[in-house]
PDB file of N, CA and C in Angstrom:
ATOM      1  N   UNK A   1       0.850  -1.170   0.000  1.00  0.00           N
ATOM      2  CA  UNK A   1       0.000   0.000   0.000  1.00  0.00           C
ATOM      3  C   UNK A   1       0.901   1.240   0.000  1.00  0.00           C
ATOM      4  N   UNK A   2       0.714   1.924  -1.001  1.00  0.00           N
ATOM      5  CA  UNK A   2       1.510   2.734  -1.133  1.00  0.00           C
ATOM      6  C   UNK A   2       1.313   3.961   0.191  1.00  0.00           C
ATOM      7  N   UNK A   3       1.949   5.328   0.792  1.00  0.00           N
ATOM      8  CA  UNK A   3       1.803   5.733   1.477  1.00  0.00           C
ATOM      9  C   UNK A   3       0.745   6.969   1.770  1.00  0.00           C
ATOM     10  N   UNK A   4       0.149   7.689   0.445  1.00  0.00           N
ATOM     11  CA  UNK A   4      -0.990   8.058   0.657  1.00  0.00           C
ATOM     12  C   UNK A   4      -1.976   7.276   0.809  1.00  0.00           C
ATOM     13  N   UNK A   5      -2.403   6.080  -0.185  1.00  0.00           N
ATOM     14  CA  UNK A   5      -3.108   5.304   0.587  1.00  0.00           C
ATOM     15  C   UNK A   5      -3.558   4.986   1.918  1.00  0.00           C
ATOM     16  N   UNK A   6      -2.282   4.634   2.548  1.00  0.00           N
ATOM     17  CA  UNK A   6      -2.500   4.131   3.967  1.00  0.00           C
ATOM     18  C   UNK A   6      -2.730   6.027   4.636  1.00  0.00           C
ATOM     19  N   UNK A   7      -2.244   6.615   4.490  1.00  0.00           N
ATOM     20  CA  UNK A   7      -2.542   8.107   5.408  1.00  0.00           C
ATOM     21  C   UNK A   7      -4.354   8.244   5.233  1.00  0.00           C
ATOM     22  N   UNK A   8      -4.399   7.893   3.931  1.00  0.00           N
ATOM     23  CA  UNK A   8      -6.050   8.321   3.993  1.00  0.00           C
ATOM     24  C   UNK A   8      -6.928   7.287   4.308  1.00  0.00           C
ATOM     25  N   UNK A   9      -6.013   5.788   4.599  1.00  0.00           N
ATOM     26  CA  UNK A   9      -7.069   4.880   5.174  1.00  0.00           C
ATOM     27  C   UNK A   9      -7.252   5.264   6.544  1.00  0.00           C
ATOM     28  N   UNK A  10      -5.750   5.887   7.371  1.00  0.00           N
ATOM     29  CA  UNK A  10      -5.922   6.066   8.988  1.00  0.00           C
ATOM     30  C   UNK A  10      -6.655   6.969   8.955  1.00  0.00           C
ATOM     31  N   UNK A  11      -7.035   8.121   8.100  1.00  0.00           N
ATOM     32  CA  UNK A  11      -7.810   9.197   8.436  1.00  0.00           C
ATOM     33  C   UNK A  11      -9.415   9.045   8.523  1.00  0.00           C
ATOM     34  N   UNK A  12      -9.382   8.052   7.680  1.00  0.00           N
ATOM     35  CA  UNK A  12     -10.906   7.308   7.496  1.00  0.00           C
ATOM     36  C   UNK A  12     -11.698   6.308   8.813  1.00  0.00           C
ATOM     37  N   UNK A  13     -10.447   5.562   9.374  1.00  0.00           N
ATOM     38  CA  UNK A  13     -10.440   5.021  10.288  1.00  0.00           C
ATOM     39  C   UNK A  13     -10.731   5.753  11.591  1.00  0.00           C
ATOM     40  N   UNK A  14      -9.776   7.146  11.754  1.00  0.00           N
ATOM     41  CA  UNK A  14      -9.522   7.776  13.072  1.00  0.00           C
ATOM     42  C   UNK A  14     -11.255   8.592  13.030  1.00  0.00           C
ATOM     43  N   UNK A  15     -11.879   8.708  11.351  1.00  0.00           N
ATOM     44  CA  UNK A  15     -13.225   9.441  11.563  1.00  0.00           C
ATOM     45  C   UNK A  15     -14.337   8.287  11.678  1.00  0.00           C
ATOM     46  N   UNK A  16     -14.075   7.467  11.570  1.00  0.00           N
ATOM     47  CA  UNK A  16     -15.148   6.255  12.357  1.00  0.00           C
ATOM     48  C   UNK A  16     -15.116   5.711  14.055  1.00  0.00           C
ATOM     49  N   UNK A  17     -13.637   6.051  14.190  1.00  0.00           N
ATOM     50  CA  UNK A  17     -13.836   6.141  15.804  1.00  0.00           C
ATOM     51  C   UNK A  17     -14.771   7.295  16.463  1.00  0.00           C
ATOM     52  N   UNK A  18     -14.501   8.108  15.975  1.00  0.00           N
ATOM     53  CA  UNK A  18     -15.178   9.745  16.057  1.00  0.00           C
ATOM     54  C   UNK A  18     -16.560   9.888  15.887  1.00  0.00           C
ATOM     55  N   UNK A  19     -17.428   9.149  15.060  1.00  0.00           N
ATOM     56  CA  UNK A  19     -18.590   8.885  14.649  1.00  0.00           C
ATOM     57  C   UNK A  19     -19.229   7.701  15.563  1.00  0.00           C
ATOM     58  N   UNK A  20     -18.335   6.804  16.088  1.00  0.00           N
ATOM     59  CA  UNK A  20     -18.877   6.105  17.206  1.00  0.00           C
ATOM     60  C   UNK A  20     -19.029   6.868  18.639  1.00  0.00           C
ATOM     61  N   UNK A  21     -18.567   8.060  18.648  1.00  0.00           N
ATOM     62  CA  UNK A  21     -18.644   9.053  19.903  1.00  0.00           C
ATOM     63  C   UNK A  21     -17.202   8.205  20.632  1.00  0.00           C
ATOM     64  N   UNK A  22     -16.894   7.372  20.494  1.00  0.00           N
ATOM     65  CA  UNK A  22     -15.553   6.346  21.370  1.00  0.00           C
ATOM     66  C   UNK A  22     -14.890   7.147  21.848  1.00  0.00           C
ATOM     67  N   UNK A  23     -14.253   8.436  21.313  1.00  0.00           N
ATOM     68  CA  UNK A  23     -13.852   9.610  21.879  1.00  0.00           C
ATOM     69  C   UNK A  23     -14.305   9.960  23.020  1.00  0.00           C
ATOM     70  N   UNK A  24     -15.410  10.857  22.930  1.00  0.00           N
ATOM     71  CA  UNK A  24     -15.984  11.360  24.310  1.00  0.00           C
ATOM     72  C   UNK A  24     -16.054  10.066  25.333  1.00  0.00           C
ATOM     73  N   UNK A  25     -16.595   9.497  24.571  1.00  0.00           N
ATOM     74  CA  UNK A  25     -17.386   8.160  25.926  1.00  0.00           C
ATOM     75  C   UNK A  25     -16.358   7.698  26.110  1.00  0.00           C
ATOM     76  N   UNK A  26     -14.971   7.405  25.794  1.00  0.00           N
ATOM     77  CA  UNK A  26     -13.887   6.982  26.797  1.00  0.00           C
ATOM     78  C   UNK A  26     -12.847   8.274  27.522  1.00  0.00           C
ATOM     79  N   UNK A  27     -13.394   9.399  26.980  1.00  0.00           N
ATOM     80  CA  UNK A  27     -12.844  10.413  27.686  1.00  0.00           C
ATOM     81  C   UNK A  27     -11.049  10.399  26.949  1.00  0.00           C
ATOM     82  N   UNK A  28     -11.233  10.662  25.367  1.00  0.00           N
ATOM     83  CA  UNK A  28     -10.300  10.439  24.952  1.00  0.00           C
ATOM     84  C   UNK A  28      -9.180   9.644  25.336  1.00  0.00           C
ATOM     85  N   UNK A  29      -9.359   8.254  26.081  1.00  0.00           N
ATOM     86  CA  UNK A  29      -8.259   7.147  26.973  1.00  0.00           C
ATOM     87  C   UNK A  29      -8.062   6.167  25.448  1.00  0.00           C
ATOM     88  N   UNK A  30      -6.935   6.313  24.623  1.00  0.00           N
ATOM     89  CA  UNK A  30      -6.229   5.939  24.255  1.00  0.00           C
ATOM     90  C   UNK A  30      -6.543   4.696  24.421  1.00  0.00           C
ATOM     91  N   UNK A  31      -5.952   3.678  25.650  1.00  0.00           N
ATOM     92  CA  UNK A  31      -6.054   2.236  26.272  1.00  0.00           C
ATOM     93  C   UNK A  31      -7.297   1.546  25.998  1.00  0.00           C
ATOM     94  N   UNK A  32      -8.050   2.660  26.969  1.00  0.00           N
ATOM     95  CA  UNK A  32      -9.283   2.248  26.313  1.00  0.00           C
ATOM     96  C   UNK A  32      -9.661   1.801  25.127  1.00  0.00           C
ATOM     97  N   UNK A  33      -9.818   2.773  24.254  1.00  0.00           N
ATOM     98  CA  UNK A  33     -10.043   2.609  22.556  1.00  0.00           C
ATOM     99  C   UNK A  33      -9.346   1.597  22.113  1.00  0.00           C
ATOM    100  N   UNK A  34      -7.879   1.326  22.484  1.00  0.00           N
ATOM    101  CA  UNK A  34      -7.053   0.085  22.276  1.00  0.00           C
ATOM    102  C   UNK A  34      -7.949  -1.082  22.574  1.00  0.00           C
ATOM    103  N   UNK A  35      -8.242  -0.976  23.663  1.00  0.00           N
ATOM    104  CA  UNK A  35      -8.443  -2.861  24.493  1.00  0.00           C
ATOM    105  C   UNK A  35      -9.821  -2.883  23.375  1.00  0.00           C
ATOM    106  N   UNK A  36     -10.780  -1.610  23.350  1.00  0.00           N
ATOM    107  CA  UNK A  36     -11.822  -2.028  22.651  1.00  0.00           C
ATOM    108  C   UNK A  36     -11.669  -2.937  20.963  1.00  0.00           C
ATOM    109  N   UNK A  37     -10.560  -1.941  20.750  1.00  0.00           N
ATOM    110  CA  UNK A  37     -10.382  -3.065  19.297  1.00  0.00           C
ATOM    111  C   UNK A  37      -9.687  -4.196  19.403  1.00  0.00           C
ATOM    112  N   UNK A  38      -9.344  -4.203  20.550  1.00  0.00           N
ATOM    113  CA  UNK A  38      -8.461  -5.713  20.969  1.00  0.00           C
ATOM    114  C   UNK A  38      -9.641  -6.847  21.195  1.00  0.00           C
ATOM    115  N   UNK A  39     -10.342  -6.414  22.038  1.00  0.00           N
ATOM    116  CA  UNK A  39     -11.606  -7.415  21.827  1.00  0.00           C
ATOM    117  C   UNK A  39     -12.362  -7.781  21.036  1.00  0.00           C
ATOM    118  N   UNK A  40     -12.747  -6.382  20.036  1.00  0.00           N
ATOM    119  CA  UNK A  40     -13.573  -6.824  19.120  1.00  0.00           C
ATOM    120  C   UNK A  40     -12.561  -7.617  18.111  1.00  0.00           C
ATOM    121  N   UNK A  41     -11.120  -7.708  18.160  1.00  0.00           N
ATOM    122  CA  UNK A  41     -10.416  -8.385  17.081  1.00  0.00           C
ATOM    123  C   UNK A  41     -10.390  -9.904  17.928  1.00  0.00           C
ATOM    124  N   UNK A  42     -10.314 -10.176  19.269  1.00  0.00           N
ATOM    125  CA  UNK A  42     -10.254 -11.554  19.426  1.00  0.00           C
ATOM    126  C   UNK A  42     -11.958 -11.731  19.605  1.00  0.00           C
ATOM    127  N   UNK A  43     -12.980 -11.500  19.174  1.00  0.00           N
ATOM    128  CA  UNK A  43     -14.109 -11.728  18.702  1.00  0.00           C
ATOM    129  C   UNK A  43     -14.388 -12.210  17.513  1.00  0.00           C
ATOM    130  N   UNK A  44     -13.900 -11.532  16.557  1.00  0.00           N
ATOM    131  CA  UNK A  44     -13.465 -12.203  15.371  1.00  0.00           C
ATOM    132  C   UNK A  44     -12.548 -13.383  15.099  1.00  0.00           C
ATOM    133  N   UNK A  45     -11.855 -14.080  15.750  1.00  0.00           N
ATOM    134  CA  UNK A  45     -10.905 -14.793  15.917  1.00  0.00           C
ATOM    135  C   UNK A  45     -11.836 -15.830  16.554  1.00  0.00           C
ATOM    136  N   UNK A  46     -12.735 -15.828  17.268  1.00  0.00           N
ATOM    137  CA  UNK A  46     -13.797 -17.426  17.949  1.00  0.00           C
ATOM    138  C   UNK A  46     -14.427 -17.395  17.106  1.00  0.00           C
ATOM    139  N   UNK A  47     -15.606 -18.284  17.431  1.00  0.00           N
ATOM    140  CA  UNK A  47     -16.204 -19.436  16.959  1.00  0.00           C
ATOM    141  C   UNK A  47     -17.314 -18.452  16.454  1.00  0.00           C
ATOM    142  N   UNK A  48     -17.827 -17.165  16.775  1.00  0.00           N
ATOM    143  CA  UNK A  48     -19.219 -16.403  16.219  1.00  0.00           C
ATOM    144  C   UNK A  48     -18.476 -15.437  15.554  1.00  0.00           C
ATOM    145  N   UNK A  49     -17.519 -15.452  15.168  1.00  0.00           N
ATOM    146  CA  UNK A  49     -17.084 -14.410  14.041  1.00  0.00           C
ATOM    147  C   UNK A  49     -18.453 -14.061  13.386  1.00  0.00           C
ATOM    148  N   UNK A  50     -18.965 -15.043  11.984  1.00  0.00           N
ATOM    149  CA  UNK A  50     -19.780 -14.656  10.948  1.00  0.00           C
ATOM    150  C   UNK A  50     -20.998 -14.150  11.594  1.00  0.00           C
ATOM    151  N   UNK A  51     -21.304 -14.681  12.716  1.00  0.00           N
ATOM    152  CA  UNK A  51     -22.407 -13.649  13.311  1.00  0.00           C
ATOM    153  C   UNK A  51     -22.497 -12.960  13.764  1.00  0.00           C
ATOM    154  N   UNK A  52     -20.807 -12.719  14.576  1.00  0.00           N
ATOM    155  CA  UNK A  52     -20.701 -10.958  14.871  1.00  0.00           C
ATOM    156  C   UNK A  52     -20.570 -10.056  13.918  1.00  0.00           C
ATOM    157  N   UNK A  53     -19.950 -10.420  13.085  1.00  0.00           N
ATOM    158  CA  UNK A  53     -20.065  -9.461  11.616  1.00  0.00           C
ATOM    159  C   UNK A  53     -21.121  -8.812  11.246  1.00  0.00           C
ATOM    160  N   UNK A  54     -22.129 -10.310  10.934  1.00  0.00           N
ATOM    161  CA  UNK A  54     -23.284  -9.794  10.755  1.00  0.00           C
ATOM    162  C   UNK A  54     -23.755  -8.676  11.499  1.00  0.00           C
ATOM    163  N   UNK A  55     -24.042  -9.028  12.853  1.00  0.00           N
ATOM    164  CA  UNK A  55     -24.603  -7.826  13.879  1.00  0.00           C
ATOM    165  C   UNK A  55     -24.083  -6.603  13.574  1.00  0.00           C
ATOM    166  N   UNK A  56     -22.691  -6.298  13.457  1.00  0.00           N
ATOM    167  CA  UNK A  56     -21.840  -5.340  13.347  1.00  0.00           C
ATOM    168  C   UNK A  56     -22.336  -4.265  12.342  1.00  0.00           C
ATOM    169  N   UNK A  57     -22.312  -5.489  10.946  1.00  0.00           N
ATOM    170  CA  UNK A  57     -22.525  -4.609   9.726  1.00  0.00           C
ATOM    171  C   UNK A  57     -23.874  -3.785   9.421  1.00  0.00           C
ATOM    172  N   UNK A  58     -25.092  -4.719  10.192  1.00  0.00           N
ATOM    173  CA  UNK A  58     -26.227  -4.172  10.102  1.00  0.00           C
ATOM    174  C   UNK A  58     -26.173  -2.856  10.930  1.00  0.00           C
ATOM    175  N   UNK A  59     -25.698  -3.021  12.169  1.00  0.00           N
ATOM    176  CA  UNK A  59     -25.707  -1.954  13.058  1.00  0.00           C
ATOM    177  C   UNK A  59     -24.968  -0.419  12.135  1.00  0.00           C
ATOM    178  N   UNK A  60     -23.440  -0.955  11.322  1.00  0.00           N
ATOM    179  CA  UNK A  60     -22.649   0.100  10.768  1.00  0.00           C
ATOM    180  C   UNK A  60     -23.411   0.685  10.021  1.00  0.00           C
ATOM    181  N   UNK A  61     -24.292  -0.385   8.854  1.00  0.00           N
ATOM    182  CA  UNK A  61     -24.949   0.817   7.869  1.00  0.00           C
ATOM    183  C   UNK A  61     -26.212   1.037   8.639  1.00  0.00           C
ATOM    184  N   UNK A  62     -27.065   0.570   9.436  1.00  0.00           N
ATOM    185  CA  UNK A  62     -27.730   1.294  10.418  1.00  0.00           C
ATOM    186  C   UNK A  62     -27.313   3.140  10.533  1.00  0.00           C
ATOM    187  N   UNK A  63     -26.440   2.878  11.253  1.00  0.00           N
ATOM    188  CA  UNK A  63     -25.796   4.411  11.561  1.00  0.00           C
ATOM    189  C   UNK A  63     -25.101   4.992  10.538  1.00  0.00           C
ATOM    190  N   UNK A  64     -24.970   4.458   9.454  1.00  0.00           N
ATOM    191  CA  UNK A  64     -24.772   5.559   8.278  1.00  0.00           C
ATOM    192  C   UNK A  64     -25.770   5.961   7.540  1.00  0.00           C
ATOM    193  N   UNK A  65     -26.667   4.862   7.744  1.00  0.00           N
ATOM    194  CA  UNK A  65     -28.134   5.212   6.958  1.00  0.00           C
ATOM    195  C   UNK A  65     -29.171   6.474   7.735  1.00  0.00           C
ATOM    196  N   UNK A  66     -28.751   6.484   9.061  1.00  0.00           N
ATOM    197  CA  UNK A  66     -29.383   7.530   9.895  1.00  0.00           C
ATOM    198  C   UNK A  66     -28.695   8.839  10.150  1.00  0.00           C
ATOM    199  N   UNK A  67     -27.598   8.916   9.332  1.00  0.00           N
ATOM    200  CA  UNK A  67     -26.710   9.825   9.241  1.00  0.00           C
ATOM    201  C   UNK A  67     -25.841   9.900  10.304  1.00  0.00           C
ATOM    202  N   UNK A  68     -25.544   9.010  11.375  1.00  0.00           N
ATOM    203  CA  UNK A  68     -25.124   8.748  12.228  1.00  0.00           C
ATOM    204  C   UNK A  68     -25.531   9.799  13.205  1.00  0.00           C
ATOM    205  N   UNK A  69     -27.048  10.156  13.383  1.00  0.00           N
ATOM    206  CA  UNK A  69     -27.246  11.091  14.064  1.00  0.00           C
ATOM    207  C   UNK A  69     -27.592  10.671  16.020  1.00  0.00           C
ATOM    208  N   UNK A  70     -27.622  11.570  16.605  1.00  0.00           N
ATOM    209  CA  UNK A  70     -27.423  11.390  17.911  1.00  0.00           C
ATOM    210  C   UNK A  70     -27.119   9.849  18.323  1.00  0.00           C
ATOM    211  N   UNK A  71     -28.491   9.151  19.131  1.00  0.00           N
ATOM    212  CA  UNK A  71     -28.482   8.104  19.493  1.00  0.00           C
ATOM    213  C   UNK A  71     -28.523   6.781  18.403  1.00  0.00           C
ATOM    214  N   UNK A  72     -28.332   7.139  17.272  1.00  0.00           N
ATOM    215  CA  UNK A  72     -27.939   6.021  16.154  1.00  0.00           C
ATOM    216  C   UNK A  72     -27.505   4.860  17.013  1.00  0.00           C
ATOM    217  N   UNK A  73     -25.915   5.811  17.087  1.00  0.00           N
ATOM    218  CA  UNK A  73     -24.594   4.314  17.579  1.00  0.00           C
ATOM    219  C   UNK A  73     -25.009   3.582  18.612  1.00  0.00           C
ATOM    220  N   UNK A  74     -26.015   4.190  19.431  1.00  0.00           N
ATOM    221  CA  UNK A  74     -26.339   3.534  21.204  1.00  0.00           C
ATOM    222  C   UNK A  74     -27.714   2.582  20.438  1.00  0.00           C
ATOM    223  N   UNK A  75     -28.039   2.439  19.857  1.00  0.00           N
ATOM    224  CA  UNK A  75     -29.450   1.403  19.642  1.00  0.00           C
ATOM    225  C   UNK A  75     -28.841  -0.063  19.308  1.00  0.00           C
ATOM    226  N   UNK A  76     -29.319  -1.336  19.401  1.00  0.00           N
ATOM    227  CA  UNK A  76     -29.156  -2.411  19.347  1.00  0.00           C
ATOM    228  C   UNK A  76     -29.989  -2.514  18.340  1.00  0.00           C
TER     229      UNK A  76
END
């Protein structure tokens, strides 16, 4: 991947943390935000991967389809 590539994938990335509110609601803690993708990556790694996905993806375009407005990200 060449190196603009990857700059504009992290930028894409760092604005989906941002759109999950993960920011505020961990009180910008770094660790936090870490362990969270640490889990959701050894989530993917067991046995319900394809159905956490699933959940995931419905939920993602969920909240893009609602413009990711207020309480979008907090609904199940």
């Amino acid at each position: 991947m060449k190196r603009r590539e990857r700059t504009r994938q992290l930028i894409e990335l760092g604005g989906l943390i941002a759109k999950a509110d993960l920011i505020e609601l961990t009180g910008d803690d770094r660790a936090v935000i870490l362990g969270l993708l640490v889990e959701a990556a050894a989530t993917l790694r067991g046995e319900a991967r394809e159905q956490q996905l699933l959940l995931w993806r419905r939920r993602g375009r969920r909240a893009f389809d609602s413009d990711l407005s207020g309480d979008a990200m907090s609904k199940p």
